[in-house]
Protein backbone atom coordinates (compact mmCIF):
# COMPACT_ATOMS: atom_id res chain seq x y z
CA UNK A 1 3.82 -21.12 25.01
CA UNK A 2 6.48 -18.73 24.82
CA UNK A 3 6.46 -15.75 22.93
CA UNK A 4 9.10 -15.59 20.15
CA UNK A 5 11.53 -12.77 20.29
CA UNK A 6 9.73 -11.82 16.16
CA UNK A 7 6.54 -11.59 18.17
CA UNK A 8 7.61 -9.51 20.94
CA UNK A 9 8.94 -7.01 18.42
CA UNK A 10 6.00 -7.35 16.13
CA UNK A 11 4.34 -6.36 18.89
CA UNK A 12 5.36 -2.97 19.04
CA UNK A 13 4.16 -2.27 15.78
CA UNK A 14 1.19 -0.90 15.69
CA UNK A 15 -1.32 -1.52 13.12
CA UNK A 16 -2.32 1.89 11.58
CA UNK A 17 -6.38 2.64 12.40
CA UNK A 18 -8.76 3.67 10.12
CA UNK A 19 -7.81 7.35 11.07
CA UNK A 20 -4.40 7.26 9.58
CA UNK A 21 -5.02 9.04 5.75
CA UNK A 22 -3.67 7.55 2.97
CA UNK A 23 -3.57 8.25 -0.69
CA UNK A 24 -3.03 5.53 -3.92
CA UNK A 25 -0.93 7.33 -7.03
CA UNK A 26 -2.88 7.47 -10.20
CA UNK A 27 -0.55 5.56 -11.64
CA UNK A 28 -2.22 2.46 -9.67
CA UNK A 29 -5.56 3.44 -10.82
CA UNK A 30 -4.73 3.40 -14.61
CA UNK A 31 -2.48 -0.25 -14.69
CA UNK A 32 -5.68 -1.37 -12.84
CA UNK A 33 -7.90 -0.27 -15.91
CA UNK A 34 -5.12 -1.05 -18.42
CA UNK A 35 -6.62 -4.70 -19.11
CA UNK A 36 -10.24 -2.95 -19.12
CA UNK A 37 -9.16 -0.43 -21.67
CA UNK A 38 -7.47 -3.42 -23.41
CA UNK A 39 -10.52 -5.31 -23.73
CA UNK A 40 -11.86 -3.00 -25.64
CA UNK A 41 -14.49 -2.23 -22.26
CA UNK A 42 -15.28 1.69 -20.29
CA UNK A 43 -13.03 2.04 -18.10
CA UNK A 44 -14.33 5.74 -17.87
CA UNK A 45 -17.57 4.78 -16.68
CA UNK A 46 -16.21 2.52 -13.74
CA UNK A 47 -13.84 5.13 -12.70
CA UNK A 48 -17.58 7.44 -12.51
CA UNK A 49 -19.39 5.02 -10.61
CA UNK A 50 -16.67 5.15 -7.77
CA UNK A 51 -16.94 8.99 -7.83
CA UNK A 52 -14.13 9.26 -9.90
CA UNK A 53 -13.43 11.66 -13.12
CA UNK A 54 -11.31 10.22 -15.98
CA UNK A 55 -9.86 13.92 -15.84
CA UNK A 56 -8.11 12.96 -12.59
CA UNK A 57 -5.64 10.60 -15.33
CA UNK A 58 -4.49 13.12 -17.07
CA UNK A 59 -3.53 14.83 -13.78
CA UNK A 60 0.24 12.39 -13.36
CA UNK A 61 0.77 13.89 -9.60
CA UNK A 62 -2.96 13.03 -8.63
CA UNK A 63 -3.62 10.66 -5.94
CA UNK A 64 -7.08 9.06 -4.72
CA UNK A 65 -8.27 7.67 -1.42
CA UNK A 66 -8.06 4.41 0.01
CA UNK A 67 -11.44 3.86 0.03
CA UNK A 68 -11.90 5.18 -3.86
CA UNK A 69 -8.87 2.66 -5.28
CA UNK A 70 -10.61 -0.45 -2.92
CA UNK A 71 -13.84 -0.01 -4.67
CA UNK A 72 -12.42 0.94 -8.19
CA UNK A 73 -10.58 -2.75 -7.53
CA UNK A 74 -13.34 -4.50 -6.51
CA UNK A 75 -15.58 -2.85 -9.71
CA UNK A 76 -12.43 -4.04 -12.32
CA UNK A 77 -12.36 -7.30 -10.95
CA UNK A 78 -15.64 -7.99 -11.09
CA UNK A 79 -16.48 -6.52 -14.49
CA UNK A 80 -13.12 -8.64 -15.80
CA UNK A 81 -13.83 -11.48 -13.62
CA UNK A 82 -10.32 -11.64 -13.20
CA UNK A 83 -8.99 -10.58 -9.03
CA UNK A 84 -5.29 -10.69 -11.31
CA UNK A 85 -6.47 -7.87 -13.44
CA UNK A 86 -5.51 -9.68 -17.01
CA UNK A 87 -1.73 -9.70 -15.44
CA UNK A 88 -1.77 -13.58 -16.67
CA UNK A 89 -2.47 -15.54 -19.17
CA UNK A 90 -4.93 -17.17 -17.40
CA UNK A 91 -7.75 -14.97 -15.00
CA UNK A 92 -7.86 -15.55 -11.25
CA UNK A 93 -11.58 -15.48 -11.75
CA UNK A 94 -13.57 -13.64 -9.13
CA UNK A 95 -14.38 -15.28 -5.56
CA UNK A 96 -10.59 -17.07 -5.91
CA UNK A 97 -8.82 -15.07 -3.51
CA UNK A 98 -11.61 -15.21 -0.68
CA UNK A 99 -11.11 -19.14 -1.78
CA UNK A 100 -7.21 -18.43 -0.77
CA UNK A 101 -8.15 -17.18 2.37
CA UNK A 102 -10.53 -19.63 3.68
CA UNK A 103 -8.10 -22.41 2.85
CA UNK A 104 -5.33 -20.92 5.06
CA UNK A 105 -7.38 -19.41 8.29
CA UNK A 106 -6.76 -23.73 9.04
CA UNK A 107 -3.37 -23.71 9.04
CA UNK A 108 -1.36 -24.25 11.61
CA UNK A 109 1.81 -21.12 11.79
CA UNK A 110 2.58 -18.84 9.22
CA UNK A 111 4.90 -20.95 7.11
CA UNK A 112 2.24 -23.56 6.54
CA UNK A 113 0.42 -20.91 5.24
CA UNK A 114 2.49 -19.28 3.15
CA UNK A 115 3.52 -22.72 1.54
CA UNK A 116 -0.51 -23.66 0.95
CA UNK A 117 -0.76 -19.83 -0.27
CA UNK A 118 1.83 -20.09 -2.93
CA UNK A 119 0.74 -23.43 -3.99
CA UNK A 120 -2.62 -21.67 -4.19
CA UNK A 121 -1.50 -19.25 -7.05
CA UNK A 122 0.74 -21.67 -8.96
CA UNK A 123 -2.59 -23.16 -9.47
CA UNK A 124 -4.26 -20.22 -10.38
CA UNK A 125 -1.89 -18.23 -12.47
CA UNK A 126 0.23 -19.79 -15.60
CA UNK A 127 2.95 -17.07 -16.13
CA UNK A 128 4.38 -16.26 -12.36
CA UNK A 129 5.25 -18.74 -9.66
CA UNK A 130 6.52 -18.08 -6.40
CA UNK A 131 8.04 -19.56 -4.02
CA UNK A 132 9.30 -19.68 0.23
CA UNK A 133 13.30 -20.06 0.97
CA UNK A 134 13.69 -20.22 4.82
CA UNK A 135 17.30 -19.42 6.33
CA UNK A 136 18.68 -19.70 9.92
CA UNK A 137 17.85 -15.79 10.27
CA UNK A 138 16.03 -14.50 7.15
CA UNK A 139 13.24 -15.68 4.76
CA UNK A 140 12.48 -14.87 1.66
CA UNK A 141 8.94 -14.86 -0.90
CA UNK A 142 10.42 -15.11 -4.61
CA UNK A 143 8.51 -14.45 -7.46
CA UNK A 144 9.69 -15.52 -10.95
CA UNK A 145 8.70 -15.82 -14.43
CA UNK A 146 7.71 -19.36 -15.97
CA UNK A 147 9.26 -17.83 -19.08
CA UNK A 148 12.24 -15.51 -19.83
CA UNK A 149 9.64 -14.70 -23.08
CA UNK A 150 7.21 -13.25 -20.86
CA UNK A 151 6.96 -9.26 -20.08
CA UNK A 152 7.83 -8.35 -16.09
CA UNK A 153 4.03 -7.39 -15.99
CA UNK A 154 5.47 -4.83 -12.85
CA UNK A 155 1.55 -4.22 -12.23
CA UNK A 156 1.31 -8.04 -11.68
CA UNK A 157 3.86 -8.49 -9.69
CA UNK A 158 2.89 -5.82 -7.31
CA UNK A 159 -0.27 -6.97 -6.53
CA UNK A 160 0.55 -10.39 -5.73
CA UNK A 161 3.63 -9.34 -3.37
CA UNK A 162 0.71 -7.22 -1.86
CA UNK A 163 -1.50 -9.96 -1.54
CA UNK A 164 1.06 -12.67 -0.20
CA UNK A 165 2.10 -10.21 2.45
CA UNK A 166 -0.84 -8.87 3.20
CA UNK A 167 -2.61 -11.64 4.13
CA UNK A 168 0.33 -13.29 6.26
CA UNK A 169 0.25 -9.95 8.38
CA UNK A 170 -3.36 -10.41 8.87
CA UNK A 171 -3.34 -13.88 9.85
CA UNK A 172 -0.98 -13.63 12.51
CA UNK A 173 -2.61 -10.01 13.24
CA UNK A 174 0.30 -7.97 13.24
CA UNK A 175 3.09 -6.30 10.24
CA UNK A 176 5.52 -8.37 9.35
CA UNK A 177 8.39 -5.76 8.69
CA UNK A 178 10.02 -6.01 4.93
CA UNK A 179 14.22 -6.06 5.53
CA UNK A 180 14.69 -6.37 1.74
CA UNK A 181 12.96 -6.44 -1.35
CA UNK A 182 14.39 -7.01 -4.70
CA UNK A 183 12.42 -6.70 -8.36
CA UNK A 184 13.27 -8.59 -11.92
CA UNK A 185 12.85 -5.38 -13.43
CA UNK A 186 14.45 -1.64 -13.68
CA UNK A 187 13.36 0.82 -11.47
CA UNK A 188 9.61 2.37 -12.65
CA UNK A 189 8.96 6.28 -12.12
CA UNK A 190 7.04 5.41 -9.14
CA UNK A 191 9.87 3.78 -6.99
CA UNK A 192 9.22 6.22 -4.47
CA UNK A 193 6.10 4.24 -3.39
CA UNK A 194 7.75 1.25 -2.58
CA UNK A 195 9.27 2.74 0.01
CA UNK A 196 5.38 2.73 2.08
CA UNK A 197 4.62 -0.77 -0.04
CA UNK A 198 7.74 -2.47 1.30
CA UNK A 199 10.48 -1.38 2.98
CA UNK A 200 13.53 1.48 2.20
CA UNK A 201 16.41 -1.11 1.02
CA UNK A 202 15.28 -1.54 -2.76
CA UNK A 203 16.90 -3.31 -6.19
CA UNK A 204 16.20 -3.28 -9.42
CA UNK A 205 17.18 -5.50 -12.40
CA UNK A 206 17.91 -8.70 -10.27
CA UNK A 207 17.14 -12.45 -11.25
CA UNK A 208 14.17 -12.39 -9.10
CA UNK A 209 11.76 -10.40 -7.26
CA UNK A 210 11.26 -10.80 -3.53
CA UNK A 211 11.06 -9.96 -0.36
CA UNK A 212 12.87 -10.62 2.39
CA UNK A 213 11.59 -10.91 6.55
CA UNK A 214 12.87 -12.58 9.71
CA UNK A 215 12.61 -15.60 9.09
CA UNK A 216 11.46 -16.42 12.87
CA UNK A 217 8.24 -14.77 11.58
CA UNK A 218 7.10 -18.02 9.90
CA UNK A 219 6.71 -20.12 13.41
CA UNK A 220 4.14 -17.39 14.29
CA UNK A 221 0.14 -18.91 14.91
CA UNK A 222 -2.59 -18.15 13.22
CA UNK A 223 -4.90 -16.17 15.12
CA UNK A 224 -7.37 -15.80 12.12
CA UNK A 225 -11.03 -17.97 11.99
CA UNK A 226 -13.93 -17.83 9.34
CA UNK A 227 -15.55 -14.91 11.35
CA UNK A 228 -12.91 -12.61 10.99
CA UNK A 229 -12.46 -13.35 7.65
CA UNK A 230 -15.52 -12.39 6.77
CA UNK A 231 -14.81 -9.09 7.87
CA UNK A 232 -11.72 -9.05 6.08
CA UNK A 233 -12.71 -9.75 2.78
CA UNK A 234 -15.47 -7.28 3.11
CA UNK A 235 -13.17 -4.06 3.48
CA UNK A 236 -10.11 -6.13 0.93
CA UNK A 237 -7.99 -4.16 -0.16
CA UNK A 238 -8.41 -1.26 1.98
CA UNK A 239 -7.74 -3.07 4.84
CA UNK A 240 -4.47 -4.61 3.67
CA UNK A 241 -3.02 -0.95 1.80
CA UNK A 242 -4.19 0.75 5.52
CA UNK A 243 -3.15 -1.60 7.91
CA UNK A 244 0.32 -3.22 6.74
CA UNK A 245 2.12 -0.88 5.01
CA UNK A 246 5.45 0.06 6.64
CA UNK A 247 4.55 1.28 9.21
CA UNK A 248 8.23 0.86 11.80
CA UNK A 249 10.25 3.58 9.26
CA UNK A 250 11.26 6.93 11.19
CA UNK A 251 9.10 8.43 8.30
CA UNK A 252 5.90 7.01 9.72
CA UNK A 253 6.51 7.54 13.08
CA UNK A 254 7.13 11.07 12.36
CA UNK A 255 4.23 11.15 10.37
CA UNK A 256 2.04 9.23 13.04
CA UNK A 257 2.94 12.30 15.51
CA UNK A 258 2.17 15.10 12.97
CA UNK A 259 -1.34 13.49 13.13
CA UNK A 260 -1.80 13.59 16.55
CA UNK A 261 -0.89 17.60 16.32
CA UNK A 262 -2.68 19.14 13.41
CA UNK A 263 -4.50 21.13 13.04
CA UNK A 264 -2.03 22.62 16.04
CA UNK A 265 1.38 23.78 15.89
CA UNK A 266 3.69 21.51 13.95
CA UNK A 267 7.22 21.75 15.65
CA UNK A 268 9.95 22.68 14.07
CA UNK A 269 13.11 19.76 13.06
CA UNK A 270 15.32 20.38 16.12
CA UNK A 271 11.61 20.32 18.64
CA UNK A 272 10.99 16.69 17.06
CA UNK A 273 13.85 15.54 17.50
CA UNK A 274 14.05 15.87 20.93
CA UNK A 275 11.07 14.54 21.41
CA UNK A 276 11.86 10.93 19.19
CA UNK A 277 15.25 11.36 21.74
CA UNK A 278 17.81 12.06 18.60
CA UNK A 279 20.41 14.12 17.84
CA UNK A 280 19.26 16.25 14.74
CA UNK A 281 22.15 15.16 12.65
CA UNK A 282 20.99 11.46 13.66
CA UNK A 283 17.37 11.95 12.73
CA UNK A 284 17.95 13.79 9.21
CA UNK A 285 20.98 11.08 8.18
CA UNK A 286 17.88 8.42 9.06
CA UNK A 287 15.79 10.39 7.15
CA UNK A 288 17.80 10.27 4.55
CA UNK A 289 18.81 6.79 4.13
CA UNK A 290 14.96 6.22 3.67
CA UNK A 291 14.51 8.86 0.71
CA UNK A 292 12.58 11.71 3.10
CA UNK A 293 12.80 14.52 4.38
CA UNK A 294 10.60 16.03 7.23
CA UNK A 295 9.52 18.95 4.48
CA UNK A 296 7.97 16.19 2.41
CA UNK A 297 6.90 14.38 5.38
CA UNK A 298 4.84 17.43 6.59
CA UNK A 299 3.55 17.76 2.66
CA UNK A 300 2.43 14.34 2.13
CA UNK A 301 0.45 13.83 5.20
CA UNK A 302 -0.90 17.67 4.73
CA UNK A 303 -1.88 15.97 0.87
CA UNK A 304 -3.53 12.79 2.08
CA UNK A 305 -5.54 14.93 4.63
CA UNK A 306 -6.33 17.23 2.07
CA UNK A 307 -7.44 14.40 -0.58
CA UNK A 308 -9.35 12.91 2.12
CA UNK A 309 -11.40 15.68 2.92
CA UNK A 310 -11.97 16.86 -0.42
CA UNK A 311 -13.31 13.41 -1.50
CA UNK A 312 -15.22 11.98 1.40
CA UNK A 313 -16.51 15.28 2.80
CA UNK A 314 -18.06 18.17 1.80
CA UNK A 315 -16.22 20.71 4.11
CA UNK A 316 -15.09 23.89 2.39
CA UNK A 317 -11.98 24.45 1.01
CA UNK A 318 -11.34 27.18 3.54
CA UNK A 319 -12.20 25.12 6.23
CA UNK A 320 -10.18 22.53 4.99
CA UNK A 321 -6.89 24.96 4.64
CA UNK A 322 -7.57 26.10 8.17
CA UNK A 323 -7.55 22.22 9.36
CA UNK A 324 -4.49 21.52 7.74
CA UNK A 325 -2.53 25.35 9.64
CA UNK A 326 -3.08 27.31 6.56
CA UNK A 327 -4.26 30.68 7.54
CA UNK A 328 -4.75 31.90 3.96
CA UNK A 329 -6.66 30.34 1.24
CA UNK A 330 -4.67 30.84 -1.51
CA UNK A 331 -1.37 29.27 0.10
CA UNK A 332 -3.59 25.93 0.32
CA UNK A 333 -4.20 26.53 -3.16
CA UNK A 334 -0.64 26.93 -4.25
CA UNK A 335 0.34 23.78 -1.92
CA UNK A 336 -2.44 21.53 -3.26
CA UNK A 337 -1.61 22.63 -6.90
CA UNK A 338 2.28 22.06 -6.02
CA UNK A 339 1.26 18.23 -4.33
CA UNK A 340 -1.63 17.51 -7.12
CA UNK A 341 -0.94 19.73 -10.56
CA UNK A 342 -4.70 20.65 -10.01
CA UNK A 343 -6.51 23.25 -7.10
CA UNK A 344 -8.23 21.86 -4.30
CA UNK A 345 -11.50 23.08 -6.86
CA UNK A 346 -10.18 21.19 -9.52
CA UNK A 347 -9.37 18.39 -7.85
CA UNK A 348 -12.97 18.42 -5.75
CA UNK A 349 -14.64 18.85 -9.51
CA UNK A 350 -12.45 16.04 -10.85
CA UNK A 351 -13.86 13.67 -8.22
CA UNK A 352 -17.29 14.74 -9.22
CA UNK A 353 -17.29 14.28 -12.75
């Protein structure tokens, strides 16, 4: 069969590896314990058995691991019984979404399974149904309201978008790149993550929320069986926030060669862009219609390193500055405070209860 022209782009996309560091806002971490909190249940004492402090809450620039916000999930679903994390009137009780994905690993392309997937959750959930619009070029997941009573739920809404297009990139086992995405609600203080979660062209306060792909994408195979899925569901989520996000922006690939460097020389604006084959004036107006710059580039991959190392290793802080090209101590510590609001000790203590 031939290959269609989406999966000969698709193909070029590379699935970020388990080496690529990555970092969840705190924000995430408390609207996942907002329905434990609201129940009346300790939500401090789940964030402790992950290795997290409560303190790190209080901290509104902190971030945590991958691995730290996949097990705080799994704990909060569990302990709710409820994978939709009370974002519904009615719970997605626990074991449903491994249901969801053994009933589409059958299917026969992608749109099949997107169709049985949303059908899936309209079962499952009472207050938000989605559904698939194909064009001639573009497709697009919507996501609406059963009632214009109802709250947006933003936390909700999130994690099914995350879940819908998370699993459709694994199935056909490669990113399906985001060209749009719209929300049915204003623009929340962290907007700047949706630019990693989706895509860069973002809008608030529309009818619906959705997002929009090529819509060539759908005649795509599944290449998924019941083996792989078991080792799917064992590392969910981690394995959908690591592998999918958007991954094709200039920001990542930038970001992808920083890795490759550090703890060497990181080379200056004009030095990268000859290497990516742009102009400088063509790389920082790119740059720019994404939201970055190659400063905060540099900083936010120097951050997730850092929060990496400080929570899954017990390296010293000074060998940890030196990893990330910081050849004094206390410019880490003014960095990582600047990134964080706390000290790399702080932050390391946090973690630790």
């Amino acid at each position: 069969m031939q290959q269609s022209s989406a999966a000969l782009s698709a193909s070029n996309i590379t699935p970020v590896g388990r080496a690529e560091p990555g970092t969840v806002a705190i924000c995430f971490v408390a609207a996942a314990l907002a329905s434990v909190r609201a129940r009346h249940m300790d939500a401090d004492a789940l964030l402790i058995r992950v290795g997290l402090s409560p303190a790190l809450l209080q901290m509104p620039q902190a971030r945590v691991s991958y691995k730290h916000y996949g097990e705080l999930w799994r704990l909060v679903a569990l302990t709710l019984d409820d994978e939709f994390f009370g974002q519904d009137s009615r719970r997605m009780k626990a074991g449903s979404f491994a249901m969801l994905v053994h009933a589409v690993i059958g299917c026969k392309n992608l749109a099949q399974a997107l169709d049985r997937s949303l059908r899936f959750y309209g079962l499952i959930l009472d207050d938000i149904a989605g559904s698939m619009v194909r064009g001639s070029t573009e497709a697009s997941v919507l996501l609406r309201l059963r009632s214009a009573e109802l709250p947006p739920r933003i936390f909700g809404q999130e994690v099914l978008l995350m879940l819908l297009h998370g699993v459709a990139c694994w199935l056909v086992g490669r990113r399906i790149p985001i060209l749009r995405a719209q929300f049915n609600y204003p623009e929340p203080r962290h907007s700047a993550e949706y630019r990693l979660m989706y895509c860069t062209e973002l809008a608030f306060r529309q009818p619906h929320t959705a997002i929009v792909f090529a819509a060539e994408y759908l005649d795509l195979p599944i290449v998924q069986n019941e083996r792989s899925a078991k080792d799917f569901l064992r590392t969910a989520p981690e394995s959908i926030l690591v592998k999918y996000k958007n991954g094709s922006s200039l920001s990542a690939r930038i970001r992808r060669r920083l890795r490759q460097l550090l703890p060497g020389e990181v080379p200056d604006f004009e030095t990268l862009a000859g290497e990516l084959n742009m102009t400088t004036a063509t790389m920082r107006r790119r740059l720019h219609e994404e939201g970055a710059s190659y400063q905060e580039i540099k900083d936010q991959l120097r951050r997730d390193l850092a929060i990496g190392y400080l929570s899954h290793s017990k390296r010293s802080v000074m060998d940890i500055a030196l990893e990330l090209g910081f050849s004094e101590r206390s410019a880490f510590h003014r960095a990582f405070r600047k990134w964080t609001g706390a000290s790399p000790g702080e932050f390391r203590r946090g973690l630790q209860g």
